[in-house]
C-alpha atoms as a PDB file:
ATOM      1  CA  UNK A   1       0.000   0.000   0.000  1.00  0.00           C
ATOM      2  CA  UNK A   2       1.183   3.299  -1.076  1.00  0.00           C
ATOM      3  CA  UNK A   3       2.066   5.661   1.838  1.00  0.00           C
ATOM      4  CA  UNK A   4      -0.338   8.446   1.110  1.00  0.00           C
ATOM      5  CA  UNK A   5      -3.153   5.781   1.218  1.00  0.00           C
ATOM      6  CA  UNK A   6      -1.723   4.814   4.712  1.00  0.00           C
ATOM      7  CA  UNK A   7      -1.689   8.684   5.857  1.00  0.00           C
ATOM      8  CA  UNK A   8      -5.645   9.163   4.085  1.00  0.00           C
ATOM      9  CA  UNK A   9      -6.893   6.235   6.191  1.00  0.00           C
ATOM     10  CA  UNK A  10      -5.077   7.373   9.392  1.00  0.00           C
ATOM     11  CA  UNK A  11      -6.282  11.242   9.056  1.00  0.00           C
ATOM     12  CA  UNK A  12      -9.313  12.405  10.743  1.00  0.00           C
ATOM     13  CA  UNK A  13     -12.470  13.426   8.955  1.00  0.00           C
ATOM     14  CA  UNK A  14     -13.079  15.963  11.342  1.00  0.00           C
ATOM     15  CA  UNK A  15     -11.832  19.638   9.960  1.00  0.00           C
ATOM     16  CA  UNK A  16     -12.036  22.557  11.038  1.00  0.00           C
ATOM     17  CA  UNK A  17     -11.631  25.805   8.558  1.00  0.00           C
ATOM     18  CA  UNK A  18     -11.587  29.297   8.523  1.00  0.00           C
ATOM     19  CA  UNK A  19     -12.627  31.220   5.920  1.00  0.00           C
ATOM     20  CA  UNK A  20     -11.536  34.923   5.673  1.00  0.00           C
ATOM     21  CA  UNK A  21     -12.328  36.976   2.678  1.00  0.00           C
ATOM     22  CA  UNK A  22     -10.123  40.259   1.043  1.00  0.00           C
ATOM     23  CA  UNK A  23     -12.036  43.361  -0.656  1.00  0.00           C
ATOM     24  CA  UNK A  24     -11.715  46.490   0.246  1.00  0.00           C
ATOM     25  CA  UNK A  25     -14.461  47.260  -0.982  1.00  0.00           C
ATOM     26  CA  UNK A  26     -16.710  44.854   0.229  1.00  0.00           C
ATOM     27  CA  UNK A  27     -15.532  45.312   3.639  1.00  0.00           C
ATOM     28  CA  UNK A  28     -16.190  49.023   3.141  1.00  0.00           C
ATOM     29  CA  UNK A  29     -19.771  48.551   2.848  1.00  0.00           C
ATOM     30  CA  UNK A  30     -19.958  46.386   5.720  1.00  0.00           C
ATOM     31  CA  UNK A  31     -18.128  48.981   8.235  1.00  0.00           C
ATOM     32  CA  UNK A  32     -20.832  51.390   6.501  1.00  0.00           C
ATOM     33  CA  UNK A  33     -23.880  49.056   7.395  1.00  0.00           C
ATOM     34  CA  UNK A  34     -25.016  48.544   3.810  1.00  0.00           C
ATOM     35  CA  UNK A  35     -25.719  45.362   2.134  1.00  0.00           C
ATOM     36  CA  UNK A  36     -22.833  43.693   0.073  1.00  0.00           C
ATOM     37  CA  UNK A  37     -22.554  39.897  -1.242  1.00  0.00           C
ATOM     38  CA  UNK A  38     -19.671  37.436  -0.726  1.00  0.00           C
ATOM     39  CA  UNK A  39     -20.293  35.234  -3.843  1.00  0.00           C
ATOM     40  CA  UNK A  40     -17.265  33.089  -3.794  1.00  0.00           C
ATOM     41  CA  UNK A  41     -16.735  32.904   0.302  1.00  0.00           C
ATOM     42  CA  UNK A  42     -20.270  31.681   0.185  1.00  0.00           C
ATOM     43  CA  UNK A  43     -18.951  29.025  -2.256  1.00  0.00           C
ATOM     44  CA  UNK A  44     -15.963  28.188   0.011  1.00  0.00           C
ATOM     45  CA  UNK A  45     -18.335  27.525   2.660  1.00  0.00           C
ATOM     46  CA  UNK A  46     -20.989  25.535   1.313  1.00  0.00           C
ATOM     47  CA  UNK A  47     -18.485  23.744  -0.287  1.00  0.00           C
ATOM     48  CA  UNK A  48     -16.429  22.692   3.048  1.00  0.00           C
ATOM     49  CA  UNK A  49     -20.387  22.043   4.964  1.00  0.00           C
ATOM     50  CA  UNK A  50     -21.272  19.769   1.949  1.00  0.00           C
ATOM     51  CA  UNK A  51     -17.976  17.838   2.519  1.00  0.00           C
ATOM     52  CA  UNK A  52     -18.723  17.420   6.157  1.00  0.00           C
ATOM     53  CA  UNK A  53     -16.168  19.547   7.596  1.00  0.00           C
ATOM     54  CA  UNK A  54     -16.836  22.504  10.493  1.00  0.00           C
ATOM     55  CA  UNK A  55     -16.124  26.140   9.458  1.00  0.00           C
ATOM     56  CA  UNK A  56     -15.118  27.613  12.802  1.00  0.00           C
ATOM     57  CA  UNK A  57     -14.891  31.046  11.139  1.00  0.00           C
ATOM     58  CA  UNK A  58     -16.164  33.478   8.095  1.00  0.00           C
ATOM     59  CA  UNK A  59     -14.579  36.848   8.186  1.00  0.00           C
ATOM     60  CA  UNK A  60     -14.670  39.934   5.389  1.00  0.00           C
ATOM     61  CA  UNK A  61     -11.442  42.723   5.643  1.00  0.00           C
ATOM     62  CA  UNK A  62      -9.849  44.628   3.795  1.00  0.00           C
ATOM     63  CA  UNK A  63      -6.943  44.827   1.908  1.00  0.00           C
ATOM     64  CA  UNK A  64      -4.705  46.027   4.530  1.00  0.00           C
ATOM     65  CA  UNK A  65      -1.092  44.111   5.351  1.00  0.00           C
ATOM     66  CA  UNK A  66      -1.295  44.814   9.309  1.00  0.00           C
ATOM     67  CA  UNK A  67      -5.375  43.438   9.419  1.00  0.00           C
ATOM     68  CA  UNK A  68      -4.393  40.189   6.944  1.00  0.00           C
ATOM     69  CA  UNK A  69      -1.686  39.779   9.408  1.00  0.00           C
ATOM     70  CA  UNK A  70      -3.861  40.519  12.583  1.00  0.00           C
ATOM     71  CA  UNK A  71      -6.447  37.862  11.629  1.00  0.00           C
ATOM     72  CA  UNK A  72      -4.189  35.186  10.418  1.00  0.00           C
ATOM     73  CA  UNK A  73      -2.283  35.259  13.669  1.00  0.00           C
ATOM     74  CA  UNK A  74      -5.629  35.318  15.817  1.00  0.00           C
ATOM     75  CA  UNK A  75      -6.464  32.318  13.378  1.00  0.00           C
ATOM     76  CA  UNK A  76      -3.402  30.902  13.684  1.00  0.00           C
ATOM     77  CA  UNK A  77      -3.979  31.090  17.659  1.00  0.00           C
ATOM     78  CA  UNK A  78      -7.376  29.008  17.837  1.00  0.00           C
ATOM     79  CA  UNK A  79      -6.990  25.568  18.508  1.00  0.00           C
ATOM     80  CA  UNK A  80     -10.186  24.865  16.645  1.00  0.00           C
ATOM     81  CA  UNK A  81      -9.135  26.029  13.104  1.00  0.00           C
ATOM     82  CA  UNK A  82      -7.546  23.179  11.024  1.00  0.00           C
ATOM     83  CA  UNK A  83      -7.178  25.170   7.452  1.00  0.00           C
ATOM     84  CA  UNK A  84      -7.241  28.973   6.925  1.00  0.00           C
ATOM     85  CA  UNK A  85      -8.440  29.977   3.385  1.00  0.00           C
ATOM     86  CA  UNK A  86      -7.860  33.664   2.269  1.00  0.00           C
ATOM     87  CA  UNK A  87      -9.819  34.393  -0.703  1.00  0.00           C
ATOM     88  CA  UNK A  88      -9.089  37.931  -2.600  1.00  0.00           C
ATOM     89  CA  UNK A  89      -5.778  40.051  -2.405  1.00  0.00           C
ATOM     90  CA  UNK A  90      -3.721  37.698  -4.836  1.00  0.00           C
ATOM     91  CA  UNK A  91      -3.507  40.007  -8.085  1.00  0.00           C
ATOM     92  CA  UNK A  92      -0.760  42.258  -8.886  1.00  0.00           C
ATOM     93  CA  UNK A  93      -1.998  46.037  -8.162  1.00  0.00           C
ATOM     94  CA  UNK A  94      -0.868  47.572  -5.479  1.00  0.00           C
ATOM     95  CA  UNK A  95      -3.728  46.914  -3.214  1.00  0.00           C
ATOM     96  CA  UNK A  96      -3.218  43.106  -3.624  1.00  0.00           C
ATOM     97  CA  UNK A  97      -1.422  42.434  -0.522  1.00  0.00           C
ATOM     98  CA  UNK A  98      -3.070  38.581   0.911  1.00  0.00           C
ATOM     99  CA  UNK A  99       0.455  37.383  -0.358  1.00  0.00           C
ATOM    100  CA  UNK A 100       2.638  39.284   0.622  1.00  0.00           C
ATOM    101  CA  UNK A 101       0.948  39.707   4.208  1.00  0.00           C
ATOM    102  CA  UNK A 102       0.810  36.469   4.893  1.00  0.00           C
ATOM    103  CA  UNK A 103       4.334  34.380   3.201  1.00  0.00           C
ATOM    104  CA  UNK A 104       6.451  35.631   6.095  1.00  0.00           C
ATOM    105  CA  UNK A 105       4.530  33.365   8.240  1.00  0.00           C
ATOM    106  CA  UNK A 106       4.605  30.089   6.309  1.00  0.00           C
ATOM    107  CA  UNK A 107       6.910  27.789   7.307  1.00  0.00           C
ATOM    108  CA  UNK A 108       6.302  25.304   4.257  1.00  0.00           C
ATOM    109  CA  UNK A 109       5.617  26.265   0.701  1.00  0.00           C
ATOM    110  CA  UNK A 110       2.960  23.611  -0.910  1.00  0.00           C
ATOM    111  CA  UNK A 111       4.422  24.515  -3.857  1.00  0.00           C
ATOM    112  CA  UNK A 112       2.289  22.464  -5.942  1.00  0.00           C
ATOM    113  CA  UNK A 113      -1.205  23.831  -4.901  1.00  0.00           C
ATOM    114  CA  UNK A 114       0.009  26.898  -6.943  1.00  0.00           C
ATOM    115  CA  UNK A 115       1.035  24.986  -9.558  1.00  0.00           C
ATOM    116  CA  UNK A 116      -1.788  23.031 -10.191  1.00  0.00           C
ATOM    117  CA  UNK A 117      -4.263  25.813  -9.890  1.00  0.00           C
ATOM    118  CA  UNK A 118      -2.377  27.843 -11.993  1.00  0.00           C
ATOM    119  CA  UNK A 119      -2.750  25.394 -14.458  1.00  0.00           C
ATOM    120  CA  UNK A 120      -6.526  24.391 -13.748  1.00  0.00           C
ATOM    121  CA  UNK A 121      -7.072  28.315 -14.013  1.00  0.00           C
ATOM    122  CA  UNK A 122      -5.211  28.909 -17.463  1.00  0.00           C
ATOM    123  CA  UNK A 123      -7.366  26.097 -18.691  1.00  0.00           C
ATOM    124  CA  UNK A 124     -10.606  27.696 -17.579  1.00  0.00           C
ATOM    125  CA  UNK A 125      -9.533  31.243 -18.579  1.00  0.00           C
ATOM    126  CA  UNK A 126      -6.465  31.001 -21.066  1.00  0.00           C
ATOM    127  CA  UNK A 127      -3.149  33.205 -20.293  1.00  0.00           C
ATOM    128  CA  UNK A 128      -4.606  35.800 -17.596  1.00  0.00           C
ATOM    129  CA  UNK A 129      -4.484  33.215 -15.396  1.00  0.00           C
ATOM    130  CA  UNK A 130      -0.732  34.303 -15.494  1.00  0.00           C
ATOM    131  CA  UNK A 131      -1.559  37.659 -13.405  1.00  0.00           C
ATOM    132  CA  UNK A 132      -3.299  36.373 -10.309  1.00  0.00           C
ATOM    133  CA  UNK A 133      -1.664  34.276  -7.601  1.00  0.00           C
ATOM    134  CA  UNK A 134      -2.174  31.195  -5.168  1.00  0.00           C
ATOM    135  CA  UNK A 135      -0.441  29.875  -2.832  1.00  0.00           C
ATOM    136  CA  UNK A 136      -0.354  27.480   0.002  1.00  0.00           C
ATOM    137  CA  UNK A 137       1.746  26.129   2.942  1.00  0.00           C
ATOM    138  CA  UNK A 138       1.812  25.532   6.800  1.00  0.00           C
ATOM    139  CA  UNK A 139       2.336  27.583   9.450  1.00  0.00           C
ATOM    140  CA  UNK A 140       1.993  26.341  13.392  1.00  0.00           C
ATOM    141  CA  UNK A 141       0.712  23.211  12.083  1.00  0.00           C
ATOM    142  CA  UNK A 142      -2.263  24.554  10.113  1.00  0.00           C
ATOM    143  CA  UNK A 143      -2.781  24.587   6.470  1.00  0.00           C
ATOM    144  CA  UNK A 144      -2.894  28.405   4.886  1.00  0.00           C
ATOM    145  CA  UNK A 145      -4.090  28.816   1.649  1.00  0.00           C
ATOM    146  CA  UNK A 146      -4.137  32.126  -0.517  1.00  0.00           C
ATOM    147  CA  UNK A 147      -6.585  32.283  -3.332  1.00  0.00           C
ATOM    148  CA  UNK A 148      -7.764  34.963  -5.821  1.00  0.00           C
ATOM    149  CA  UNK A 149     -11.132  36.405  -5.113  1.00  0.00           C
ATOM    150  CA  UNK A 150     -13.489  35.529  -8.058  1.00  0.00           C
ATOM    151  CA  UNK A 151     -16.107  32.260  -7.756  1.00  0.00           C
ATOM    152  CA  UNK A 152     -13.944  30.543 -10.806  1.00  0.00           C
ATOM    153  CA  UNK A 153     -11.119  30.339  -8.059  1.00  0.00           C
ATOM    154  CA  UNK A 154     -13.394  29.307  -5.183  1.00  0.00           C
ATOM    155  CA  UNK A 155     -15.030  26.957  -7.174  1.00  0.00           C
ATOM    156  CA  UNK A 156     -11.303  25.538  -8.553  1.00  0.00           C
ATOM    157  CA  UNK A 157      -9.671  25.791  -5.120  1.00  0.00           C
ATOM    158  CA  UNK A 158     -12.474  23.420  -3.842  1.00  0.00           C
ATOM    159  CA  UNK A 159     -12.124  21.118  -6.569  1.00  0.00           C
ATOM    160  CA  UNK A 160      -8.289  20.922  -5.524  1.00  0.00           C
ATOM    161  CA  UNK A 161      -8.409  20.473  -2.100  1.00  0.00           C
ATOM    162  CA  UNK A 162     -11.649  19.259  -0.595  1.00  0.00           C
ATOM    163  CA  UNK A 163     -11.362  15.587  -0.663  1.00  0.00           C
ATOM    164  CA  UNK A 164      -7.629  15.748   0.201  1.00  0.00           C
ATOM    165  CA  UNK A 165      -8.044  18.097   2.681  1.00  0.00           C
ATOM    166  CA  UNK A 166      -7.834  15.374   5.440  1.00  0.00           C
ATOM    167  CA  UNK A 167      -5.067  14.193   4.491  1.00  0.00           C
ATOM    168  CA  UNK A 168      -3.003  17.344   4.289  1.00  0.00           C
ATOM    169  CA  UNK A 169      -4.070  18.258   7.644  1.00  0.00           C
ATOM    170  CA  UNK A 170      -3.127  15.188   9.322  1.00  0.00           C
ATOM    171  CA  UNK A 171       0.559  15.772   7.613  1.00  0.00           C
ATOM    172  CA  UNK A 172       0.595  19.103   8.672  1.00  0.00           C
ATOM    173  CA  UNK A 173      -0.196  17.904  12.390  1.00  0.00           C
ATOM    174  CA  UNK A 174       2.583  14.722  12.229  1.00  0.00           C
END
């Protein structure tokens, strides 16, 4: 038997994630008390619930270095949050920060999460794929991913890490 069978069967079903969203403006409208939608963390959630696993936490900020910062380390610090999904920030203007806010804290790249769903995305949506960013690794023992913003990502991240997601926390933990 191959190892990463042995690991699947020995990791627990029960996850935990947290699911924090990046748009400025989005998060502007909330701090002003009007109505705003959060298409794609909506997807992220149902998406985890429909696979069985707990969402301990759904947060909208901005894009702000010190607040991406603030709530990945209170994240970081619950003992109930197994996986950390940030979802917006990743593109290359200036106010796309999720990255760069959060890499100093990784201690492991998952190199291949960005690899994959770069690919996955350039299929869907051809060579601007190129000019938004994912990435993934492990910091304190908890999974961290970084994902662009839009539903197509939501709906690709799930496909890429739902039904391993088990798996990958359990290595994270060992």
């Amino acid at each position: 038997m191959m190892s990463h069978e042995v690991h699947r069967r020995s990791a627990s079903k029960r996850v935990s994630v947290a699911i924090v969203t990046v748009s400025t403006s989005r998060y502007e409208q909330k701090v002003r008390g009007k109505g705003y939608t959060d298409e794609s963390g909506d997807i992220l959630t149902e998406g985890m619930l429909a696979k069985g696993y707990e969402v301990a936490s759904r947060e909208l900020i901005g894009d702000d270095v010190g607040q991406i910062r603030s709530t990945l380390i209170a994240l970081l610090n619950r003992d109930d949050v197994d996986a950390i999904i940030f979802c917006g920030g990743t593109g290359i203007t200036g106010s796309d920060v999720t990255v760069e806010a959060v890499e100093p804290y990784l201690e492991k790249r998952l190199d291949g999460f960005a690899e994959i769903f770069q690919l996955l995305s350039y299929q869907r949506v051809g060579p601007a794929a190129m000019i938004s960013r994912a990435v993934a690794g492990v910091a304190r023992k908890k999974l961290v991913f970084c994902i662009p913003g839009s539903t197509d990502a939501a709906r690709t991240a799930l496909e890429l890490i739902a039904d391993e997601l088990p798996h990958i926390v359990y290595m994270a933990k060992s």
